[in-house]
Protein backbone atom coordinates (compact mmCIF):
# COMPACT_ATOMS: atom_id res chain seq x y z
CA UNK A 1 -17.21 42.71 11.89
CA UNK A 2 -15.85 39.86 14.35
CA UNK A 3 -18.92 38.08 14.01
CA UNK A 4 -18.64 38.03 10.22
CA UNK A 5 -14.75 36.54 10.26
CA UNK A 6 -16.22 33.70 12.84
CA UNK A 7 -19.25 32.86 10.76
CA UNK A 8 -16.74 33.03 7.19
CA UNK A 9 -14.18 31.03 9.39
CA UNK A 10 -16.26 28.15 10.74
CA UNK A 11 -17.83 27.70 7.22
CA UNK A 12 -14.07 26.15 5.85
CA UNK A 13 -14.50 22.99 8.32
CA UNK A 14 -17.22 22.34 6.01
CA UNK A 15 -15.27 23.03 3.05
CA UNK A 16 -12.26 21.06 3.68
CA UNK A 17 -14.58 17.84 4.09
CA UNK A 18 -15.91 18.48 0.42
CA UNK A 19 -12.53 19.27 -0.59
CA UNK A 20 -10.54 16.48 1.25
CA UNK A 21 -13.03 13.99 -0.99
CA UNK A 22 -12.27 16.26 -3.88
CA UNK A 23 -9.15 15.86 -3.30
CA UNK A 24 -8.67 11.88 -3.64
CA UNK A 25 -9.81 11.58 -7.10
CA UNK A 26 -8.04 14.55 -8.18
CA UNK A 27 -4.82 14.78 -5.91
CA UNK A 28 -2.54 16.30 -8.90
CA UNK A 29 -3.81 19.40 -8.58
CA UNK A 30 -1.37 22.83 -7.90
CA UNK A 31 0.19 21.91 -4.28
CA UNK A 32 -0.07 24.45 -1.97
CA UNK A 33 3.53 25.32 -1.16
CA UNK A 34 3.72 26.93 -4.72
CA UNK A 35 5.74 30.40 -5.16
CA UNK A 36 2.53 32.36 -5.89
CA UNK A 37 0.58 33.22 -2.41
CA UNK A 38 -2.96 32.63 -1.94
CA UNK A 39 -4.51 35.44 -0.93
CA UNK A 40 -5.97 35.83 2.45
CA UNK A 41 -7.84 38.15 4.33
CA UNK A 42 -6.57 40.24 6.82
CA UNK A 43 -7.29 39.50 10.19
CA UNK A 44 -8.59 42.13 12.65
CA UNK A 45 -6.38 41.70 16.34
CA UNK A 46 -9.87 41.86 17.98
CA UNK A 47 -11.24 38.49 15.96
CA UNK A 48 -8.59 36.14 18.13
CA UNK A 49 -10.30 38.12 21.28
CA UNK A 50 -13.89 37.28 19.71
CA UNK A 51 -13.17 33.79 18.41
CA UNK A 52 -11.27 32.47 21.65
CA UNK A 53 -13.86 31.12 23.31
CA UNK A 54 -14.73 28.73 20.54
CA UNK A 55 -11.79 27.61 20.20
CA UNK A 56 -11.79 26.69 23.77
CA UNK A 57 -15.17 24.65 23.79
CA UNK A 58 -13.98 22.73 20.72
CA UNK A 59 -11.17 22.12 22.41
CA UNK A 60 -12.91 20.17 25.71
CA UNK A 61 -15.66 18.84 23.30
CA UNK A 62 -12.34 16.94 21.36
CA UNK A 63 -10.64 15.93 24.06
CA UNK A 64 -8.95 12.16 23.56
CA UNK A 65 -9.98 12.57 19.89
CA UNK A 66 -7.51 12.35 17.38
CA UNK A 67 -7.69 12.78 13.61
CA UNK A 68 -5.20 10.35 12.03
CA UNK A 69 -5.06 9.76 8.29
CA UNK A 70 -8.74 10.84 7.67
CA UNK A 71 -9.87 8.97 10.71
CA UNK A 72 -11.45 9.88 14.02
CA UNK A 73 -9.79 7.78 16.43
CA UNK A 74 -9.84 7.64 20.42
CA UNK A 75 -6.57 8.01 21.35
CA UNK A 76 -7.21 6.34 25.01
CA UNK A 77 -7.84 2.96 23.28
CA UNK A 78 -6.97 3.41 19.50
CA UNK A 79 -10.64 3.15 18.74
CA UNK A 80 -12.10 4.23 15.47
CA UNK A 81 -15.02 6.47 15.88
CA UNK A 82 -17.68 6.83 12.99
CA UNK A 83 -19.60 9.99 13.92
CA UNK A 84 -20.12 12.78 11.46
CA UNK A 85 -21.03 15.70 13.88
CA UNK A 86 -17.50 15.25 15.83
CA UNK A 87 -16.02 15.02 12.46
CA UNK A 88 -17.52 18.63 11.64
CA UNK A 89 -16.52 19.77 14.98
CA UNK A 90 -12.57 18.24 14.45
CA UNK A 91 -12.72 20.05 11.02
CA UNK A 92 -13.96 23.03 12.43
CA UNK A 93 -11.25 23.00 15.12
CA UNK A 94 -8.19 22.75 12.80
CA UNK A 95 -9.77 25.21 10.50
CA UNK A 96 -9.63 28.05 13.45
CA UNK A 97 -6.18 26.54 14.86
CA UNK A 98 -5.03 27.46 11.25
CA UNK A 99 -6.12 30.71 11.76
CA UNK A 100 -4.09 31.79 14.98
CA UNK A 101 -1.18 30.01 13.81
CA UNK A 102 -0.55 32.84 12.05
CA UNK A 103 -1.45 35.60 14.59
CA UNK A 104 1.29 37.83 15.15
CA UNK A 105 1.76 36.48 18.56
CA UNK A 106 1.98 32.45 17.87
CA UNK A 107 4.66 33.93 14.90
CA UNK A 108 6.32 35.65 17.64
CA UNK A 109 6.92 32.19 19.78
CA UNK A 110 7.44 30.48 16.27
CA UNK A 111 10.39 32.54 15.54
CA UNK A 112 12.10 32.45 19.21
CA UNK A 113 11.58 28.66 19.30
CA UNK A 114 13.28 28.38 15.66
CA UNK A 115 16.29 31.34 16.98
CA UNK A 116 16.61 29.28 20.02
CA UNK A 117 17.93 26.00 18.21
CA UNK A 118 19.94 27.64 15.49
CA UNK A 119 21.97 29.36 17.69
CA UNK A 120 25.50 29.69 15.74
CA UNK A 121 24.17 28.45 12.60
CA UNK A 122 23.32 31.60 10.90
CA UNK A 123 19.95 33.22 10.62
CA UNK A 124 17.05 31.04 11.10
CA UNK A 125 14.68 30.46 8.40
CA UNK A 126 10.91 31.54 8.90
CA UNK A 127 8.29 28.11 8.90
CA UNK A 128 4.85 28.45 8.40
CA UNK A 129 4.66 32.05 8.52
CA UNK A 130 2.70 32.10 4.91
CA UNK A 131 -0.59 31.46 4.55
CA UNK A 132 -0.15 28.32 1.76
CA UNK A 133 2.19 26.72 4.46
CA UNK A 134 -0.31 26.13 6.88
CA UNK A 135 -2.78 25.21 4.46
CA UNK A 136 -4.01 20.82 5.21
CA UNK A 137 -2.75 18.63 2.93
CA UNK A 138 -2.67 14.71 1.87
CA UNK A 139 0.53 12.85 0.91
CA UNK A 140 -0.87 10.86 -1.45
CA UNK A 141 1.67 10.03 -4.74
CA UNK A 142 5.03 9.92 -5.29
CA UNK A 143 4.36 13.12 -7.63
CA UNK A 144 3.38 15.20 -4.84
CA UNK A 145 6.38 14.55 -2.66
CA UNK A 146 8.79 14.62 -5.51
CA UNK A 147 7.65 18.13 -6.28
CA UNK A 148 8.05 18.96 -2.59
CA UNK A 149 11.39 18.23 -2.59
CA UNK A 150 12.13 19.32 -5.96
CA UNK A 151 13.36 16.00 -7.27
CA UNK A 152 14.32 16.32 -10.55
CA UNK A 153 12.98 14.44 -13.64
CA UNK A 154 15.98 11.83 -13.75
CA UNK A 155 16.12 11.06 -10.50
CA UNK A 156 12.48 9.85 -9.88
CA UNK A 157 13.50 7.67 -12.88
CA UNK A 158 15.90 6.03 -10.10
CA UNK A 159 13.27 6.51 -8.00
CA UNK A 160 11.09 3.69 -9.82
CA UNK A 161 13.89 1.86 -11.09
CA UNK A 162 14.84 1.40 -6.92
CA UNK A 163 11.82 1.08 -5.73
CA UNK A 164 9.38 -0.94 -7.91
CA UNK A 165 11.19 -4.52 -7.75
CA UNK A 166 10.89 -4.22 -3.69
CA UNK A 167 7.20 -2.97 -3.83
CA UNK A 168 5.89 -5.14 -6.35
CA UNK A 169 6.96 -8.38 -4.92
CA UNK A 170 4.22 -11.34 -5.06
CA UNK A 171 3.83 -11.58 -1.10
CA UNK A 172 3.60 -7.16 -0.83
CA UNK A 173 0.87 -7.35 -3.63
CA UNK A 174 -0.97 -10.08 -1.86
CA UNK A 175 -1.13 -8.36 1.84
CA UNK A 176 -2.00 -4.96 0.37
CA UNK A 177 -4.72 -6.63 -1.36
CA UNK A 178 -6.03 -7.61 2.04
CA UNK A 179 -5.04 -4.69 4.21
CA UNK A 180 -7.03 -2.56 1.50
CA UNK A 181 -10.03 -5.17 1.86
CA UNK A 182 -9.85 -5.24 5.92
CA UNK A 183 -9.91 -1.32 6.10
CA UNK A 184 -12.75 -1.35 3.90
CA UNK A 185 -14.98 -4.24 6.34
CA UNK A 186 -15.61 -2.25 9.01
CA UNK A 187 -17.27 0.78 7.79
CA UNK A 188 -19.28 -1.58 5.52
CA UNK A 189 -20.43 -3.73 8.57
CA UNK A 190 -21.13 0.05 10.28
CA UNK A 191 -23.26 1.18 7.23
CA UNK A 192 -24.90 -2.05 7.05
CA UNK A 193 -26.22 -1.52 10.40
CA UNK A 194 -27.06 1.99 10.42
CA UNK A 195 -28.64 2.45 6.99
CA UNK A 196 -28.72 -1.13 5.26
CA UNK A 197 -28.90 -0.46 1.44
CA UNK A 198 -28.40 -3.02 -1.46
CA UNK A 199 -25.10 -1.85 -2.42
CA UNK A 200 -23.70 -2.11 1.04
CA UNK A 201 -25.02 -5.80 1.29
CA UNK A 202 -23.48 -6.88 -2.15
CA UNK A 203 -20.10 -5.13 -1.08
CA UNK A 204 -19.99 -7.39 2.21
CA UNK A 205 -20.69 -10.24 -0.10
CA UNK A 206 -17.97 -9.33 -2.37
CA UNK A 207 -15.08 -8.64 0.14
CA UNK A 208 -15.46 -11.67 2.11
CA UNK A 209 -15.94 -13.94 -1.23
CA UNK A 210 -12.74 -11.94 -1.93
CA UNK A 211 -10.63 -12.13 0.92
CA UNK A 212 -11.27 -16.02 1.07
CA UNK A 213 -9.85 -15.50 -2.53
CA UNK A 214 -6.90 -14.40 -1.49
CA UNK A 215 -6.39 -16.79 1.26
CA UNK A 216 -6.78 -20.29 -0.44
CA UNK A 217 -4.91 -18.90 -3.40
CA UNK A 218 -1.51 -17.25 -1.71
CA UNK A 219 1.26 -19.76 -3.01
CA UNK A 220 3.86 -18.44 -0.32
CA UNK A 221 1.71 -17.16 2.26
CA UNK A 222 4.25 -18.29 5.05
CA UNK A 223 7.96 -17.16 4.01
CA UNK A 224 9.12 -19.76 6.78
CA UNK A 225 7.68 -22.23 5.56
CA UNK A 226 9.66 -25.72 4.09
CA UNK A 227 8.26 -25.04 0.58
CA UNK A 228 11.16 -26.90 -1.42
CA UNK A 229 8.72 -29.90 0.00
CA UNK A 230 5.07 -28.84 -1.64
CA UNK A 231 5.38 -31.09 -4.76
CA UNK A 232 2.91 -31.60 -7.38
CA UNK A 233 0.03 -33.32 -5.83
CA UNK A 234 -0.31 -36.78 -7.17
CA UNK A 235 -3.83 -36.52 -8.32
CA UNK A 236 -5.05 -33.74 -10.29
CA UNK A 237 -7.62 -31.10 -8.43
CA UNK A 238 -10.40 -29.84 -10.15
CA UNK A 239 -10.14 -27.18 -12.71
CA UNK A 240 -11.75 -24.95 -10.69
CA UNK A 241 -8.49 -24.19 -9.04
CA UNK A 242 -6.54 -23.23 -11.79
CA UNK A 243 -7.53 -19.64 -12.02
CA UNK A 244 -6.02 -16.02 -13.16
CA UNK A 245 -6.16 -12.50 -11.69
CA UNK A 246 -8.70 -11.79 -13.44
CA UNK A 247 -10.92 -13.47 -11.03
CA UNK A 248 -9.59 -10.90 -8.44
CA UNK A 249 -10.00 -7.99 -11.20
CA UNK A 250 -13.58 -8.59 -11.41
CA UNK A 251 -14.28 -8.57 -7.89
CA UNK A 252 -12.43 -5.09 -7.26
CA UNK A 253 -14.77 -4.11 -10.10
CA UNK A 254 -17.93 -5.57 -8.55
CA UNK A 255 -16.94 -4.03 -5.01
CA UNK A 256 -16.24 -0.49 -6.93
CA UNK A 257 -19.73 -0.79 -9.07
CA UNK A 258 -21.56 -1.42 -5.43
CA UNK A 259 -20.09 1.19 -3.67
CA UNK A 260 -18.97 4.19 -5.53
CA UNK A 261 -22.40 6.08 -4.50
CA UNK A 262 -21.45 5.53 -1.11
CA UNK A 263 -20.15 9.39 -0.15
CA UNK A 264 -18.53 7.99 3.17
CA UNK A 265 -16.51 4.98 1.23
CA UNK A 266 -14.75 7.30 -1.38
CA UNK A 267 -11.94 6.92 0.09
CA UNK A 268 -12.00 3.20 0.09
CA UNK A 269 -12.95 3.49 -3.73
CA UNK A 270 -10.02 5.42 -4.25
CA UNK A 271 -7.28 2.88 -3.15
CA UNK A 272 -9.63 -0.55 -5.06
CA UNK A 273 -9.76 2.20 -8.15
CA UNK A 274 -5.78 2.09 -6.90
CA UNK A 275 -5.25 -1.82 -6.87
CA UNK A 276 -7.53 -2.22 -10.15
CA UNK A 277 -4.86 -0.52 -11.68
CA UNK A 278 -2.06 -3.06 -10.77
CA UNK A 279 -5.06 -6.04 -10.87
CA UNK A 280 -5.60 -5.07 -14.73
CA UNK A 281 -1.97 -5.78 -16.03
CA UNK A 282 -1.56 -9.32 -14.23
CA UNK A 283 -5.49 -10.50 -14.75
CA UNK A 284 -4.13 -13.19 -17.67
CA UNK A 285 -1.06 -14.43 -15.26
CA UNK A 286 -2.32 -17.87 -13.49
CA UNK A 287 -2.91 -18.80 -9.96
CA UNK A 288 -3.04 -22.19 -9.34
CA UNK A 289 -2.51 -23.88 -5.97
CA UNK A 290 -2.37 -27.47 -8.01
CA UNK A 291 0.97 -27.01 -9.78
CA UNK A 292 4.07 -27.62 -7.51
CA UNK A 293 6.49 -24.98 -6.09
CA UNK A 294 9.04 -24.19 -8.69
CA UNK A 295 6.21 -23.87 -10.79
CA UNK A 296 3.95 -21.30 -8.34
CA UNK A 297 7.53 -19.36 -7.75
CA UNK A 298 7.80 -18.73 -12.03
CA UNK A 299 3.97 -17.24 -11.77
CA UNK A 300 4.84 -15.29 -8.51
CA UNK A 301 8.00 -13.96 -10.45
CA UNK A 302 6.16 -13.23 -13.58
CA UNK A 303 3.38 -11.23 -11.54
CA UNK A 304 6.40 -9.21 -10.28
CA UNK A 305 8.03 -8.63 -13.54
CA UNK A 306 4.47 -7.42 -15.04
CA UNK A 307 3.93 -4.89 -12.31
CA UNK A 308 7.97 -3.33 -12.24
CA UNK A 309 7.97 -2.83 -15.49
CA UNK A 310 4.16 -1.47 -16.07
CA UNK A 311 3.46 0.67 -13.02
CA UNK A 312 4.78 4.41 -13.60
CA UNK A 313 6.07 6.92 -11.29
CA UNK A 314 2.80 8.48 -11.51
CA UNK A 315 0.82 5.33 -10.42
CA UNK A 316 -1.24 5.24 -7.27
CA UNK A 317 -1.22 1.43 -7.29
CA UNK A 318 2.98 1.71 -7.15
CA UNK A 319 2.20 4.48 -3.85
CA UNK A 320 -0.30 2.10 -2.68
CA UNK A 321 1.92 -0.72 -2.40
CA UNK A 322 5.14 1.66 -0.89
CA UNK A 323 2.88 2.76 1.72
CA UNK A 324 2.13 -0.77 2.47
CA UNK A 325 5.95 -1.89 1.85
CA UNK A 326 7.12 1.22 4.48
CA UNK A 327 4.41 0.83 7.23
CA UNK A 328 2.07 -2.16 7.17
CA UNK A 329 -1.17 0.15 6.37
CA UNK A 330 -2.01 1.88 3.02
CA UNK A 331 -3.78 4.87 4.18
CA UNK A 332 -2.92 8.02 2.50
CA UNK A 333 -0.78 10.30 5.17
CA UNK A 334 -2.74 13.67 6.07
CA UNK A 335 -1.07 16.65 7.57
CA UNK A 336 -2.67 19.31 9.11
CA UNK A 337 0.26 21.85 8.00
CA UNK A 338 1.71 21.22 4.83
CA UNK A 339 4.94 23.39 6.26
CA UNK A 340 7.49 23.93 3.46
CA UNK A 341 10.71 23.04 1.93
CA UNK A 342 14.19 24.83 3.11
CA UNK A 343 17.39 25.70 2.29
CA UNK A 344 19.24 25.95 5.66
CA UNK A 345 22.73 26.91 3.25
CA UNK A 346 25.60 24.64 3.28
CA UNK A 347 24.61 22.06 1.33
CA UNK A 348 21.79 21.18 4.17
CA UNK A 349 17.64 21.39 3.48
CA UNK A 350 14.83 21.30 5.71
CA UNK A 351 11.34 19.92 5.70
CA UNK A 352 8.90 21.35 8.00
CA UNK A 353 5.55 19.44 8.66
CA UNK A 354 2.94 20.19 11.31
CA UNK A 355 -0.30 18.84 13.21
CA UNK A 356 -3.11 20.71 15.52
CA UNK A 357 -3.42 18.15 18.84
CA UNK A 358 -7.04 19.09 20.46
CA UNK A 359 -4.95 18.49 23.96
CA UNK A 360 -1.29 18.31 25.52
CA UNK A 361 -1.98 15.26 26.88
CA UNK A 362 1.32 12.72 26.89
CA UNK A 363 -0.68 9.88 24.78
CA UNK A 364 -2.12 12.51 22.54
CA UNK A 365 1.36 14.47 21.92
CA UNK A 366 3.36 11.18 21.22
CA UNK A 367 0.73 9.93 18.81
CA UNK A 368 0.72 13.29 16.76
CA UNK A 369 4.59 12.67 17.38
CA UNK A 370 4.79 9.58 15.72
CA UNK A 371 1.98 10.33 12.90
CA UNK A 372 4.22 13.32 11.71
CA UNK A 373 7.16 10.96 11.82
CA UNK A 374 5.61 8.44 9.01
CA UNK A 375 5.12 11.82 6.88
CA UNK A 376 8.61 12.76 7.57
CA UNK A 377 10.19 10.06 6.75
CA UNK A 378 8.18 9.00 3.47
CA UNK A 379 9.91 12.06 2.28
CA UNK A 380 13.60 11.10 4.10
CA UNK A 381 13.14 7.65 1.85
CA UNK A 382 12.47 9.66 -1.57
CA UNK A 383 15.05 12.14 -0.93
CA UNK A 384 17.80 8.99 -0.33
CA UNK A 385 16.57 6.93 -2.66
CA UNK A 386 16.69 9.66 -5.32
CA UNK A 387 20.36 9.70 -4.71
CA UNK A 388 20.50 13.41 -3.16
CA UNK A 389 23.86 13.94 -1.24
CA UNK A 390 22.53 16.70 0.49
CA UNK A 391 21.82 17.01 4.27
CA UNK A 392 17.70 16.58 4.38
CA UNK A 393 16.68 17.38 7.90
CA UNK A 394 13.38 17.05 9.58
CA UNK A 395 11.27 18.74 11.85
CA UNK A 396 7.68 18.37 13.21
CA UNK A 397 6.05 21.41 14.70
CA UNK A 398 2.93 20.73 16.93
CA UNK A 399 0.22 22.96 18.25
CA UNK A 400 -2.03 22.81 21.19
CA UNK A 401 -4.13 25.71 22.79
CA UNK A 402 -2.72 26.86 25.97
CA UNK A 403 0.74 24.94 26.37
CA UNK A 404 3.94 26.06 27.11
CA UNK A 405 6.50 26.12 24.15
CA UNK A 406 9.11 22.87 24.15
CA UNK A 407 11.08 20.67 22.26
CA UNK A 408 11.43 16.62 22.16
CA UNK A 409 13.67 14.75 20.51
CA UNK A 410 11.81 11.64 18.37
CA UNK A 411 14.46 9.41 16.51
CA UNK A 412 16.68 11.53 15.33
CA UNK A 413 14.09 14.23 14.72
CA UNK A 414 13.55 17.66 16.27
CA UNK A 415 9.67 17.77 17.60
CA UNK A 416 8.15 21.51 18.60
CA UNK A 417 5.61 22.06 20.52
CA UNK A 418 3.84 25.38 20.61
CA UNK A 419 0.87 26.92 22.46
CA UNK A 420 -1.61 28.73 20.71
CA UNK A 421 -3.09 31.55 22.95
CA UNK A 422 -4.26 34.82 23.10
């Protein structure tokens, strides 16, 4: 019977990969922390017993491996790693973590850690005890957190209003036009070399035709700079240099047409499927490097305009461009726990978030540290910006096999740390 629970168990690494790319053209679908409970199996006492020891090897086999934002990364030097067997293995890992997190016995520590810190603020509420809040999940629109946090239908309508002028800004636009490009070269220079196909080749072709784009056309591609002196230049450049967005458009739609059969580059298609979006409502707005500065700041401002008043709430290009705008990167946020939403009483909430480290290394603890932080506070910003007066506060719960239970403190932020064992 153990063997059958190990065998059914080990099969959802699998799963979540097909569902995680599942998941990025269709992430509106029910979240997880919904009222009605998923059903899930019971779990015989003598299965941890049974399944133990794979946990273990998985554990020594990941060692130093990290999986950040959909990416393998080696947390000794911050190196990616393409490799799809220790991707299987990393799935399969937080699959079984998953699993013992809710064993009686990791509850049991769970709930003292919680009791421990709410000491003489009434009785503590219960995180991740059901099974949808320890289901994975990946922050990926402003819908998603908005129904998190239970923001109501007006406010996200401040939400936008706040938000879009800031996000939308000519420079923001331009540098998460390239940071989308850049993430995109070097799995195209890896594919290239592993298994060369026609597609792949074109799609090099296209992003660094289109990144030069981007480069000789950026009008204010140096804030510092003493612009009030670029005047119009006293001969006229060819016409070649007066161009539009559109040029841009079309090669997002090239590099989508090349690559979209490429299983390992969805994601990538996802956020140039994201920027089309924006690209499509400013392709008939100029950009011309021979006109002079007041001139360059009117089309700058009028590419801003376009995309505040166009982009809705909904829009991944408008997420795309906040995730850029917040942190300098524009890759989707993954959690390994999607935790749950709170009310502590007294006008005070809670958000509970967690991630499965494969050891309790310092390096590796501080980086799952900091990862849940950018999830945490993507929500902290919605929730102020939305105009809530409540008390929102965080928490990130971490879990390794075999540590002993703590607490750090992380910018203002409660961290846990639990063991999972036996």
């Amino acid at each position: 019977m153990a063997c059958k629970h190990v065998e059914k168990l080990m099969c959802t690494g699998a799963k979540y990969i097909r569902n995680r790319r599942i998941e990025a053209f269709h992430s509106d679908a029910i979240l997880y922390h919904s009222s009605k409970e998923s059903h899930e199996e019971l779990v015989h006492l003598d299965w941890y017993e049974n399944a133990f020891p794979e946990m273990m090897k998985l554990t020594r086999l990941l060692k130093n491996v990290d999986l950040i934002d959909g990416r393998l990364v080696n947390i000794r030097d911050d190196s990616i790693i393409i490799d799809d067997r220790i991707e299987r293995k990393m799935y399969n890992f937080k699959s079984l973590a998953r699993v013992y997190i809710g064993s009686p016995s990791v509850q049991k520590t769970v709930k003292a850690n919680m009791a421990a810190v709410s000491v003489g603020e009434g009785e503590p509420f219960v995180c991740f005890s059901k099974p949808s809040e320890r289901e994975p999940m990946i922050v990926n629109s402003l819908t998603k957190v908005s129904n998190i946090l239970n923001i109501s239908a007006q406010q996200r309508k401040l939400i936008r209003a706040t938000i879009s002028p800031q996000v939308t800004h000519h420079r923001i636009l331009i540098r998460t036009l390239e940071e989308v490009l850049n993430g995109l070269k070097p799995e195209l220079d890896y594919l290239n070399n592993q298994c060369p196909s026609k597609g792949v080749h074109l799609g090099q072709q296209v992003v660094s035709n289109c990144l030069k784009f981007l480069y000789n056309t950026a009008f204010s591609s140096d804030p510092d700079s003493t612009s009030w002196m670029r005047l119009v230049p006293a001969k006229k450049v060819q016409s070649s240099c007066s161009q539009k967005w559109e040029d841009v458009l079309e090669m997002f739609n090239d590099l989508i047409e090349c690559l979209k059969t490429e299983d390992r580059l969805l994601d990538h298609v996802v956020k140039l499927e994201a920027m089309k979006e924006g690209l499509s409502q400013i392709k008939d707005v100029l950009i011309d490097k021979s006109i002079g500065y007041k001139e360059a700041r009117l089309q700058e401002s009028l590419v801003q305009k376009k995309l505040s008043k166009i982009l809705g709430y909904p829009s991944k290009c408008l997420f795309t461009l906040l995730l850029y705008y917040l942190y300098g990167h524009v890759r989707d946020i993954e959690v390994d726990l999607c935790g749950g939403f709170y009310s502590s009483g007294n006008d005070k909430f809670c958000l509970c978030m967690g991630r499965i480290l494969t050891s309790d290394e310092e390096r590796m603890i501080w980086s799952g540290v900091r990862h849940l932080d950018r999830a945490l506070e993507l929500f902290k910003f919605i929730w102020e910006t939305s105009g809530n007066k409540e008390i929102l506060d965080l928490q990130g719960h971490l879990w390794c096999v075999g540590v002993e239970s703590r607490m750090i403190t992380y910018k203002g932020k409660m961290f846990f740390i639990h063991g999972i064992s036996l």
